[in-house]
N, C-alpha and C. Protein backbone atom coordinates (compact mmCIF):
# COMPACT_ATOMS: atom_id res chain seq x y z
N UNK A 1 35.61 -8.41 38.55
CA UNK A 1 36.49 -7.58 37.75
C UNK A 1 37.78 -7.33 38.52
N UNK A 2 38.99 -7.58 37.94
CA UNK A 2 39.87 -7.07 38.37
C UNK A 2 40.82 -6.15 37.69
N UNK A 3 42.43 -5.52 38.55
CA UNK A 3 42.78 -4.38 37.88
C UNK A 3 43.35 -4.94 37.05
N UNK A 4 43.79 -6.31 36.54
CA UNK A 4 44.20 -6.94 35.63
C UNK A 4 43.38 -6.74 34.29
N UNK A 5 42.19 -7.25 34.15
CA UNK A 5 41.06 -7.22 33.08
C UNK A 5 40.89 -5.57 33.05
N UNK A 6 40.64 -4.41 34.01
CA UNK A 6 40.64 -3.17 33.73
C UNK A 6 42.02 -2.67 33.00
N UNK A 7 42.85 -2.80 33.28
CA UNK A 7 44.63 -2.36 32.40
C UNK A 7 44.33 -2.81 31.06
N UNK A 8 43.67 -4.20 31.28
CA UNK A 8 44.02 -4.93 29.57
C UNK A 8 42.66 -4.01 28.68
N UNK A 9 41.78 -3.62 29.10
CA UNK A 9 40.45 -2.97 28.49
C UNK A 9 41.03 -1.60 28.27
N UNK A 10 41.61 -1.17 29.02
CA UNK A 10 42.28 0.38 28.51
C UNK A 10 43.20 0.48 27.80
N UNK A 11 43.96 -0.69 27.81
CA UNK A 11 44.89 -0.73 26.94
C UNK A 11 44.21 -0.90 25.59
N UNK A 12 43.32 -2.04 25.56
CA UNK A 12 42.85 -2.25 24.06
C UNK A 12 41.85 -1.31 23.65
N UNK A 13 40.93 -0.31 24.27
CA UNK A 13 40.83 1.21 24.23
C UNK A 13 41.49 1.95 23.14
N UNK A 14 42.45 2.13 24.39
CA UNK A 14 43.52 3.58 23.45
C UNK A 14 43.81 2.81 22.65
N UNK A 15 44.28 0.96 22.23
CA UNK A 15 44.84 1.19 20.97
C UNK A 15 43.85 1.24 19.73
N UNK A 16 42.77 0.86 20.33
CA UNK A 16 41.31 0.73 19.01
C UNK A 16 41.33 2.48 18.72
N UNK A 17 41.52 3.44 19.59
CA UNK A 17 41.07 4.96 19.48
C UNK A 17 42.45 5.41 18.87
N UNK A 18 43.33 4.64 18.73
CA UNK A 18 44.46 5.44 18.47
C UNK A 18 44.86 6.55 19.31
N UNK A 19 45.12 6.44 20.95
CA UNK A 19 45.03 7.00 21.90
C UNK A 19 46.34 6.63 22.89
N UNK A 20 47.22 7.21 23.47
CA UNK A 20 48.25 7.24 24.35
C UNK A 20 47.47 6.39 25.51
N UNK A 21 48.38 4.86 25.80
CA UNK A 21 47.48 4.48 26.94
C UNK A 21 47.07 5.15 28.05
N UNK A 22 47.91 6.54 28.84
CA UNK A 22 47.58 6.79 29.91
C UNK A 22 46.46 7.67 29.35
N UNK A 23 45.75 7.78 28.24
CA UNK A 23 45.12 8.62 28.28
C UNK A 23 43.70 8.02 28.37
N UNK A 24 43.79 6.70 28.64
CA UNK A 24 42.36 6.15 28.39
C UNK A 24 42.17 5.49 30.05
N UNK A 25 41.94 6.02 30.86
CA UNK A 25 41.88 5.26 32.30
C UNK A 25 40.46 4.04 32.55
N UNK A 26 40.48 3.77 33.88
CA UNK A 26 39.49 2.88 34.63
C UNK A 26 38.06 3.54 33.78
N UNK A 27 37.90 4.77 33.97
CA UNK A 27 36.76 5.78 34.19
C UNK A 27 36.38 6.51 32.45
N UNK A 28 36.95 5.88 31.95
CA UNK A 28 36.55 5.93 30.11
C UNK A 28 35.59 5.54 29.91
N UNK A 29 34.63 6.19 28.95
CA UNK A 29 33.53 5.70 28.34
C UNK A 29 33.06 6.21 27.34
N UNK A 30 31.79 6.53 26.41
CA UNK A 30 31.66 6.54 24.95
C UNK A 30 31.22 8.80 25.66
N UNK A 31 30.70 8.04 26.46
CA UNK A 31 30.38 9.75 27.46
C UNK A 31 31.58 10.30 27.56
N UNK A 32 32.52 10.38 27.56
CA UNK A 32 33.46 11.09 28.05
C UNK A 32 34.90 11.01 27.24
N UNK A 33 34.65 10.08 25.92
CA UNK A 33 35.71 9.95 24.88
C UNK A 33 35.58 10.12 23.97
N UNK A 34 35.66 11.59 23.39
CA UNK A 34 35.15 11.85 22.13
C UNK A 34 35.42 10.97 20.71
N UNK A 35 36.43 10.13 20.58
CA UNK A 35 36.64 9.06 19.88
C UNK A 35 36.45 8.05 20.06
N UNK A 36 35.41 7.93 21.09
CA UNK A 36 34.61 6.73 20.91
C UNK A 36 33.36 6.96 20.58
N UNK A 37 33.21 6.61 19.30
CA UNK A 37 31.43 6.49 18.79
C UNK A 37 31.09 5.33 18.72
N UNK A 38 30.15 5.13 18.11
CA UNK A 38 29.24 3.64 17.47
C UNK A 38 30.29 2.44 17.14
N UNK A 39 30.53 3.13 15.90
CA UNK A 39 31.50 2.37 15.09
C UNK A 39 32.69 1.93 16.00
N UNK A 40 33.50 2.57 16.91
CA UNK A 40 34.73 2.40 17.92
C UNK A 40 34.52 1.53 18.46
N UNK A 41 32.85 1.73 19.15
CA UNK A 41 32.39 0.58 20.01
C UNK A 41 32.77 -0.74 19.14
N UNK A 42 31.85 -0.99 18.25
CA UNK A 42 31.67 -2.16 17.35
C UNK A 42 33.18 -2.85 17.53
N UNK A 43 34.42 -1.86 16.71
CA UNK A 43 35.56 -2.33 16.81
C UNK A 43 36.29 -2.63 18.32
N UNK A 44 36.17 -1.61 19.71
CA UNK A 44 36.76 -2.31 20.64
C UNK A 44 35.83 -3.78 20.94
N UNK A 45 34.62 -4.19 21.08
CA UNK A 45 33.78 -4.93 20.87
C UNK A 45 34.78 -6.55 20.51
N UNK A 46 34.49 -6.11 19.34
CA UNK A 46 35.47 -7.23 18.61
C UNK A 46 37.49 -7.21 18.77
N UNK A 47 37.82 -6.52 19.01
CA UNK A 47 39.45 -6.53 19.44
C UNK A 47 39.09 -7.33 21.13
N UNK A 48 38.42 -7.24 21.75
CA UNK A 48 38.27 -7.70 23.14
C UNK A 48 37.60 -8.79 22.66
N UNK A 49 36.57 -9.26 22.07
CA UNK A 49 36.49 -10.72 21.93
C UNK A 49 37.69 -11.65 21.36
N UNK A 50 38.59 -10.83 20.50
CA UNK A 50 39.85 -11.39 20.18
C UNK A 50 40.56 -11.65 20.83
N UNK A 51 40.49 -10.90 21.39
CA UNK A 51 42.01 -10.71 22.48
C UNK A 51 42.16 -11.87 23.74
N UNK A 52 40.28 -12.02 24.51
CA UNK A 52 39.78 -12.86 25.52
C UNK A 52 39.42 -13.93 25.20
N UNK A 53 38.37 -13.67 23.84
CA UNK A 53 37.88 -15.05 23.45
C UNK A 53 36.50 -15.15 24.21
N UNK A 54 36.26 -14.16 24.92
CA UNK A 54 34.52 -14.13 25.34
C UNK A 54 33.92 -13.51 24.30
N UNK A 55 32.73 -14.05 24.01
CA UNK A 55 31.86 -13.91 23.20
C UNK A 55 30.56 -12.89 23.34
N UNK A 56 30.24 -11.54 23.19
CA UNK A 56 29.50 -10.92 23.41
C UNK A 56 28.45 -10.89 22.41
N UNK A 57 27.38 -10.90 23.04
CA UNK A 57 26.08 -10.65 22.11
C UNK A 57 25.59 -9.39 21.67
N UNK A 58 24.79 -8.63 21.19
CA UNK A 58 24.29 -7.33 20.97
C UNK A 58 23.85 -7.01 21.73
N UNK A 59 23.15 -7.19 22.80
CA UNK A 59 23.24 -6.75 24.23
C UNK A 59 24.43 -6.05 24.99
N UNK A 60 25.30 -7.08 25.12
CA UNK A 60 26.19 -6.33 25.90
C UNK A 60 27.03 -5.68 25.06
N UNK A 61 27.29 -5.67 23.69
CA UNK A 61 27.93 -4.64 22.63
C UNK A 61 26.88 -3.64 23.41
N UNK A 62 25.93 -3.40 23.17
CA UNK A 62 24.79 -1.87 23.49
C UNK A 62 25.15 -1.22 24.79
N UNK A 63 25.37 -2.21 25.57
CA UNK A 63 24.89 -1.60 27.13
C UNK A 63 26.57 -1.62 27.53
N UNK A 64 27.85 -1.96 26.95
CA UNK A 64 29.15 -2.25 27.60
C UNK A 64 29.50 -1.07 27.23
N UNK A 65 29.38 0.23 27.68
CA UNK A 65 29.91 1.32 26.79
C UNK A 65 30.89 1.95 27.71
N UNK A 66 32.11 1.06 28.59
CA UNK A 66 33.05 1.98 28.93
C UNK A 66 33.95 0.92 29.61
N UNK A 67 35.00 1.73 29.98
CA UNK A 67 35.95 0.38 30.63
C UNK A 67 35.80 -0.47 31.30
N UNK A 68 35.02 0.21 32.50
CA UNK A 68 34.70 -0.68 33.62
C UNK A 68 33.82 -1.66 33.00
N UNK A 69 32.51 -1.49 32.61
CA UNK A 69 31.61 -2.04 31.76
C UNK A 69 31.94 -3.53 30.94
N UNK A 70 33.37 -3.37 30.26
CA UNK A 70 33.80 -3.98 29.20
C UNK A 70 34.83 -5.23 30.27
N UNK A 71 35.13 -4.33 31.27
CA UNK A 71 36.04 -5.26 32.16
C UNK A 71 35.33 -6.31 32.90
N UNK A 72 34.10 -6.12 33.15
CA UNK A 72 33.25 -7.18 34.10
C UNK A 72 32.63 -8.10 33.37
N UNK A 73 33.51 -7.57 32.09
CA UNK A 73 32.51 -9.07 31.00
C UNK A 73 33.63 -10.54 30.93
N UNK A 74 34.61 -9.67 31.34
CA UNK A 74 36.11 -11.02 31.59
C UNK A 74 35.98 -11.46 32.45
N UNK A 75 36.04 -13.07 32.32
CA UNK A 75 35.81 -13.65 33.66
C UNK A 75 37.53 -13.54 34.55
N UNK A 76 37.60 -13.92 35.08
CA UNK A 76 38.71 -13.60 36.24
C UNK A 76 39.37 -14.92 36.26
C-alpha cells in the first residue's frame, strides 16, 4: 500500500459520501463515518473498481470496510 493508493481511496470516499476531502483521512472507516453504511460501502466498492479496474469479490466488499483496508487491495 502506498500514500498514493491511500489519497486516491479518500478521495473516492468523500466523493461517494458527499464529503469535503480533508474530511475523510488514512484512518476512515464504516466505524467511525457516520455516512458510511452498507449501501456506501456497495457504492465506494464499485467507484474503486472503476476507477482501478481491480476486481473485488464479496469477500473483500465485507471485510474492506475502511481506507486503509480498501487501499491494500491496489496493487502498487
Amino acid at each position: 500500500m502506498t500514500e498514493k493508493n491511500t489519497a486516491l481511496v479518500s478521495a473516492l470516499v468523500a466523493s461517494v459520501l458527499n464529503l469535503p476531502n480533508d474530511a475523510v483521512g488514512a484512518n476512515a472507516s464504516m466505524e467511525n463515518t457516520p455516512q458510511w453504511d452498507s449501501l456506501a460501502q456497495l457504492n465506494i466498492c464499485l467507484a474503486l473498481q472503476e476507477k482501478t479496474g481491480v476486481v473485488l469479490d464479496m469477500e473483500a466488499i465485507a471485510s474492506s470496510t475502511s481506507v486503509i483496508a480498501l487501499a491494500t487491495l491496489i496493487p502498487d
